[in-house]
N, C-alpha and C. Protein backbone atom coordinates (compact mmCIF):
# COMPACT_ATOMS: atom_id res chain seq x y z
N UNK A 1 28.91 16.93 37.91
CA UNK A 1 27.90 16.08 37.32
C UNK A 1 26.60 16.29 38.10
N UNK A 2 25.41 16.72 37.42
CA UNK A 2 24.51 16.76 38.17
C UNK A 2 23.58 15.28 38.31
N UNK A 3 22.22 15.55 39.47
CA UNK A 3 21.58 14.38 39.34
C UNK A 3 20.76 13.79 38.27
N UNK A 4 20.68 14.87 37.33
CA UNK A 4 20.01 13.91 35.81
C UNK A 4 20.79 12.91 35.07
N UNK A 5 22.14 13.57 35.29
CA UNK A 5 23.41 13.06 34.37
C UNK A 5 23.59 11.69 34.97
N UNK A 6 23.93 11.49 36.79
CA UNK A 6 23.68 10.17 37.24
C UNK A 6 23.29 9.35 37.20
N UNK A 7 21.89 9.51 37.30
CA UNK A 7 20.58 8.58 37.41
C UNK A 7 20.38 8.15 35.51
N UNK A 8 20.28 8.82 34.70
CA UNK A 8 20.33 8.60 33.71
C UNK A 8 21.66 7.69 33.48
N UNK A 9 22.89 8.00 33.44
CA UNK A 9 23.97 6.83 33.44
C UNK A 9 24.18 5.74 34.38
N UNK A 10 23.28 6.02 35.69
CA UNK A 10 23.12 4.85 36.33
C UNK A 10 21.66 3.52 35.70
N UNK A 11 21.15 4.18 34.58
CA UNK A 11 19.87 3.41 34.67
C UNK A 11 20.07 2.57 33.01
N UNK A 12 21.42 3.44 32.09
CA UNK A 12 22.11 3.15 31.02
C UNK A 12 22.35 1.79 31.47
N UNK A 13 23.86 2.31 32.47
CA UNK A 13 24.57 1.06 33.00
C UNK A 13 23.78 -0.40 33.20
N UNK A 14 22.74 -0.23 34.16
CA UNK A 14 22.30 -1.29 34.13
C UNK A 14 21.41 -1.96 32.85
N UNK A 15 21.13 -0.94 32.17
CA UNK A 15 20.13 -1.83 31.18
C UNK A 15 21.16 -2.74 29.97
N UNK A 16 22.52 -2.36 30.30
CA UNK A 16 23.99 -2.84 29.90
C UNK A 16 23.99 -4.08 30.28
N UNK A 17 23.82 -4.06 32.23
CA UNK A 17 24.23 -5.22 32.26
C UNK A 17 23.51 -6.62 31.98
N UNK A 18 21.84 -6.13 32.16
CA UNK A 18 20.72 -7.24 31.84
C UNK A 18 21.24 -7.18 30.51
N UNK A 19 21.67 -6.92 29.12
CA UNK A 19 21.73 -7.08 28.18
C UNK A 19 22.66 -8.08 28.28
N UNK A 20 24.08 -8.05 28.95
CA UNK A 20 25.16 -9.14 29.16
C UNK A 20 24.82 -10.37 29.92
N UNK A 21 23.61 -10.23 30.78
CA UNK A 21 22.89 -11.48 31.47
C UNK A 21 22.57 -12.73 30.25
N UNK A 22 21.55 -11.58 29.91
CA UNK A 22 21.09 -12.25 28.57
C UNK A 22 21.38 -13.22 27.79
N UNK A 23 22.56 -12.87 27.79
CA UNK A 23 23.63 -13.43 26.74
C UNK A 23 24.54 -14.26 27.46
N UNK A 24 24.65 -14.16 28.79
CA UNK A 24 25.43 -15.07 29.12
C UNK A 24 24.86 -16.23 29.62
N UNK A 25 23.22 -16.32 30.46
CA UNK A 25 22.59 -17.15 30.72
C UNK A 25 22.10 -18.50 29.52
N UNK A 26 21.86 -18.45 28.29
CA UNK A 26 21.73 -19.58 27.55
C UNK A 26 22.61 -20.32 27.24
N UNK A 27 24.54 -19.52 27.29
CA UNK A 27 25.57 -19.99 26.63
C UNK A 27 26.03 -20.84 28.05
N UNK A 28 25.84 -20.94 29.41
CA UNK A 28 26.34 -21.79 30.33
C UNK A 28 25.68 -23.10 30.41
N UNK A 29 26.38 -24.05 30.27
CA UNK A 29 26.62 -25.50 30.98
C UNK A 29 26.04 -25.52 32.45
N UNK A 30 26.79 -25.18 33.13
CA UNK A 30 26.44 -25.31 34.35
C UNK A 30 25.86 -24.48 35.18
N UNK A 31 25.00 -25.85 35.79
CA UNK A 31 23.35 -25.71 36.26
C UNK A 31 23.63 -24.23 37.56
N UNK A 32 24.84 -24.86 38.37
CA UNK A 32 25.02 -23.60 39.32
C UNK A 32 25.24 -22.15 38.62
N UNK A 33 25.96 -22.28 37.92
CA UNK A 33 26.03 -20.61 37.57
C UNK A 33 24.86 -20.18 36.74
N UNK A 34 24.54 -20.69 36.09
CA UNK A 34 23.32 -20.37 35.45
C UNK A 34 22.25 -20.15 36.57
N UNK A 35 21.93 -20.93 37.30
CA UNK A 35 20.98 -19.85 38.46
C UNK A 35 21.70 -18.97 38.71
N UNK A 36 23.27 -18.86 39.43
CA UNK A 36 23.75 -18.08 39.94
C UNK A 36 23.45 -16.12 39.15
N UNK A 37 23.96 -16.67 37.85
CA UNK A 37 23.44 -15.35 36.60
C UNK A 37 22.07 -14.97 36.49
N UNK A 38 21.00 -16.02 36.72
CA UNK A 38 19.59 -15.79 36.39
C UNK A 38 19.09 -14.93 37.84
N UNK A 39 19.57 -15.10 39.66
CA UNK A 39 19.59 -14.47 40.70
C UNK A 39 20.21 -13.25 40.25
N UNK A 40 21.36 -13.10 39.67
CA UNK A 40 21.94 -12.01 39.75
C UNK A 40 21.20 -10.59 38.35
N UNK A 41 20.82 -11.53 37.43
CA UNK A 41 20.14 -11.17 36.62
C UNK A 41 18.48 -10.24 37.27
N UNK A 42 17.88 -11.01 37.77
CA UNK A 42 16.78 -10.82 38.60
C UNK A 42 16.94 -9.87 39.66
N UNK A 43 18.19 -9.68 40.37
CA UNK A 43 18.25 -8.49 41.48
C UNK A 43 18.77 -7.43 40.36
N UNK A 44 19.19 -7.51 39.34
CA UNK A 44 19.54 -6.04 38.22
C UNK A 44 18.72 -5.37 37.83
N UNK A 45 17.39 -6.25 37.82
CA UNK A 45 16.19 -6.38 37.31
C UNK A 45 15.25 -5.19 37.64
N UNK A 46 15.26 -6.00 39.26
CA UNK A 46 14.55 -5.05 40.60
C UNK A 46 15.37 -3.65 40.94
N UNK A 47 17.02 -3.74 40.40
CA UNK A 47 17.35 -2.26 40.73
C UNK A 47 16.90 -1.07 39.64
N UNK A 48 16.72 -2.08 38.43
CA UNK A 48 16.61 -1.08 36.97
C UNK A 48 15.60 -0.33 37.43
N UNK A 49 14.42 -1.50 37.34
CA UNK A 49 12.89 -0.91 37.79
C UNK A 49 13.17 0.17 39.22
N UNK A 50 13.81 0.34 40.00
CA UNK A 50 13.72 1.35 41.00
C UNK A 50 14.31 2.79 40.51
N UNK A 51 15.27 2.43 39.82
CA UNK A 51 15.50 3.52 39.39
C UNK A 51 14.99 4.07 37.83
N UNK A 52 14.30 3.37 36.78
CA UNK A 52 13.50 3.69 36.28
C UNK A 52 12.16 4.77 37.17
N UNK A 53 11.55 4.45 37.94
CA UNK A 53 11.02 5.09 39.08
C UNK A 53 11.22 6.37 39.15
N UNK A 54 12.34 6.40 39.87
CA UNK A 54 12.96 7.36 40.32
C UNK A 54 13.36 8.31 39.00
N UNK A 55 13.72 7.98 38.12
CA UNK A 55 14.10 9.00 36.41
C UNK A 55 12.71 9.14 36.50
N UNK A 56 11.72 8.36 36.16
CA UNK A 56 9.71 8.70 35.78
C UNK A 56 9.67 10.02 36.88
N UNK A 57 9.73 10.02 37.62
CA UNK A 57 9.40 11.09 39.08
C UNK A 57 10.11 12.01 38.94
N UNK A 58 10.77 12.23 39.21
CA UNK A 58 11.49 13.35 38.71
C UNK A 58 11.83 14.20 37.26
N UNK A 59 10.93 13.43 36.14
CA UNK A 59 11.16 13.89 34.78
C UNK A 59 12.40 13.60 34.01
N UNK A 60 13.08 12.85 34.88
CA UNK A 60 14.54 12.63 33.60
C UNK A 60 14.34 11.97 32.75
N UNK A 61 13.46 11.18 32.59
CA UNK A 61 13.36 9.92 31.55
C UNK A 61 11.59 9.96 31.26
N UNK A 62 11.79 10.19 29.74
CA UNK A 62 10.06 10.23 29.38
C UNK A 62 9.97 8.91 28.28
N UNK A 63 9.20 8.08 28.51
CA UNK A 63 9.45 6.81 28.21
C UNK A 63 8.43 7.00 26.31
N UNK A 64 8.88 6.29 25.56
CA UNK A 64 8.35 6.76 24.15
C UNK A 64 6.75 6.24 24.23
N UNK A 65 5.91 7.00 23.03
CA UNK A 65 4.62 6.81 23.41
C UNK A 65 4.19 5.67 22.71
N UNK A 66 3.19 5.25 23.77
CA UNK A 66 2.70 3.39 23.35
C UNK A 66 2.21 3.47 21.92
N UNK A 67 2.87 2.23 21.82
CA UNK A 67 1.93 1.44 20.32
C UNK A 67 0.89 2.07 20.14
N UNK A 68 0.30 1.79 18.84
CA UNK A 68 -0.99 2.00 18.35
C UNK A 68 -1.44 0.10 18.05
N UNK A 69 -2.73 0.11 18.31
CA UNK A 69 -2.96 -1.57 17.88
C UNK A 69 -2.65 -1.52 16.27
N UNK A 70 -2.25 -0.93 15.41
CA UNK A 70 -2.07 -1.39 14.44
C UNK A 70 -0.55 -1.21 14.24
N UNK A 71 0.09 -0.93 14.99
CA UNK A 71 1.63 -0.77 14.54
C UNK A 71 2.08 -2.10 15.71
N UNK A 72 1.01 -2.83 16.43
CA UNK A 72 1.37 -3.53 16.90
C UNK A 72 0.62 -5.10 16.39
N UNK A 73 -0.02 -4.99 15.42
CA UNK A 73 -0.69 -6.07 14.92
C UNK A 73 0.60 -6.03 13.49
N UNK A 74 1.32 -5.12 13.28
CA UNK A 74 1.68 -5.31 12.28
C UNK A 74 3.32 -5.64 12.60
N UNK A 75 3.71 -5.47 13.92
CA UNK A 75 4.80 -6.21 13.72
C UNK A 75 4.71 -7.71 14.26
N UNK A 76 3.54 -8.18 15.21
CA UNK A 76 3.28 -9.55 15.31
C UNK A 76 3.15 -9.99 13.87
N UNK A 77 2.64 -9.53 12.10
CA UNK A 77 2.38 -9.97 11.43
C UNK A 77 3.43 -10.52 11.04
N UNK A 78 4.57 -9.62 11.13
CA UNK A 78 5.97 -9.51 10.76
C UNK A 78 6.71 -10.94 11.34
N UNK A 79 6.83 -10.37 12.82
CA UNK A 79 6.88 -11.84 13.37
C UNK A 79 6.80 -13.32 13.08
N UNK A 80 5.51 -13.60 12.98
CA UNK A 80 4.97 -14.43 13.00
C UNK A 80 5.25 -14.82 11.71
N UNK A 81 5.34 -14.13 10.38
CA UNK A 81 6.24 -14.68 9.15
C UNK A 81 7.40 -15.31 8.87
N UNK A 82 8.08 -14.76 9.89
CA UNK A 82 9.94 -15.50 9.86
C UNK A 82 9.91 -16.58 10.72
């Protein structure tokens, strides 16, 4: 396995697990674990972003190209309808 293959499935993985944060932080009752998930959520956070970094720098990961203001006025329009 080389280091594109890693870092790329290491940066998958985590954007996995903030997705399961997500989802698990509104559905808890209790006040402790719910920080406990929202801390643990927040240090997943800070590792994604490092290794996002690290894929940007090295070229493994080319991130898609920004909005245009009108493809972005038009899905706030969208939005803002439902």
């Amino acid at each position: 396995m080389n280091e594109k293959t890693m870092v790329v499935d290491t940066l998958t993985g985590i954007n996995g697990e903030l997705t399961r944060y997500g989802e698990m932080i509104p559905q808890t009752e209790n006040p402790q674990l719910k920080q406990t998930l929202k801390q643990m959520r927040n240090q997943c956070e800070m590792s994604q972003e490092e290794i996002y970094q690290i894929a940007r720098t090295k070229g493994y990961y080319v991130p898609a190209s920004k909005a245009t203001r009108e493809e972005v006025d038009h899905v706030r329009s969208v939005l803002s309808q439902g």
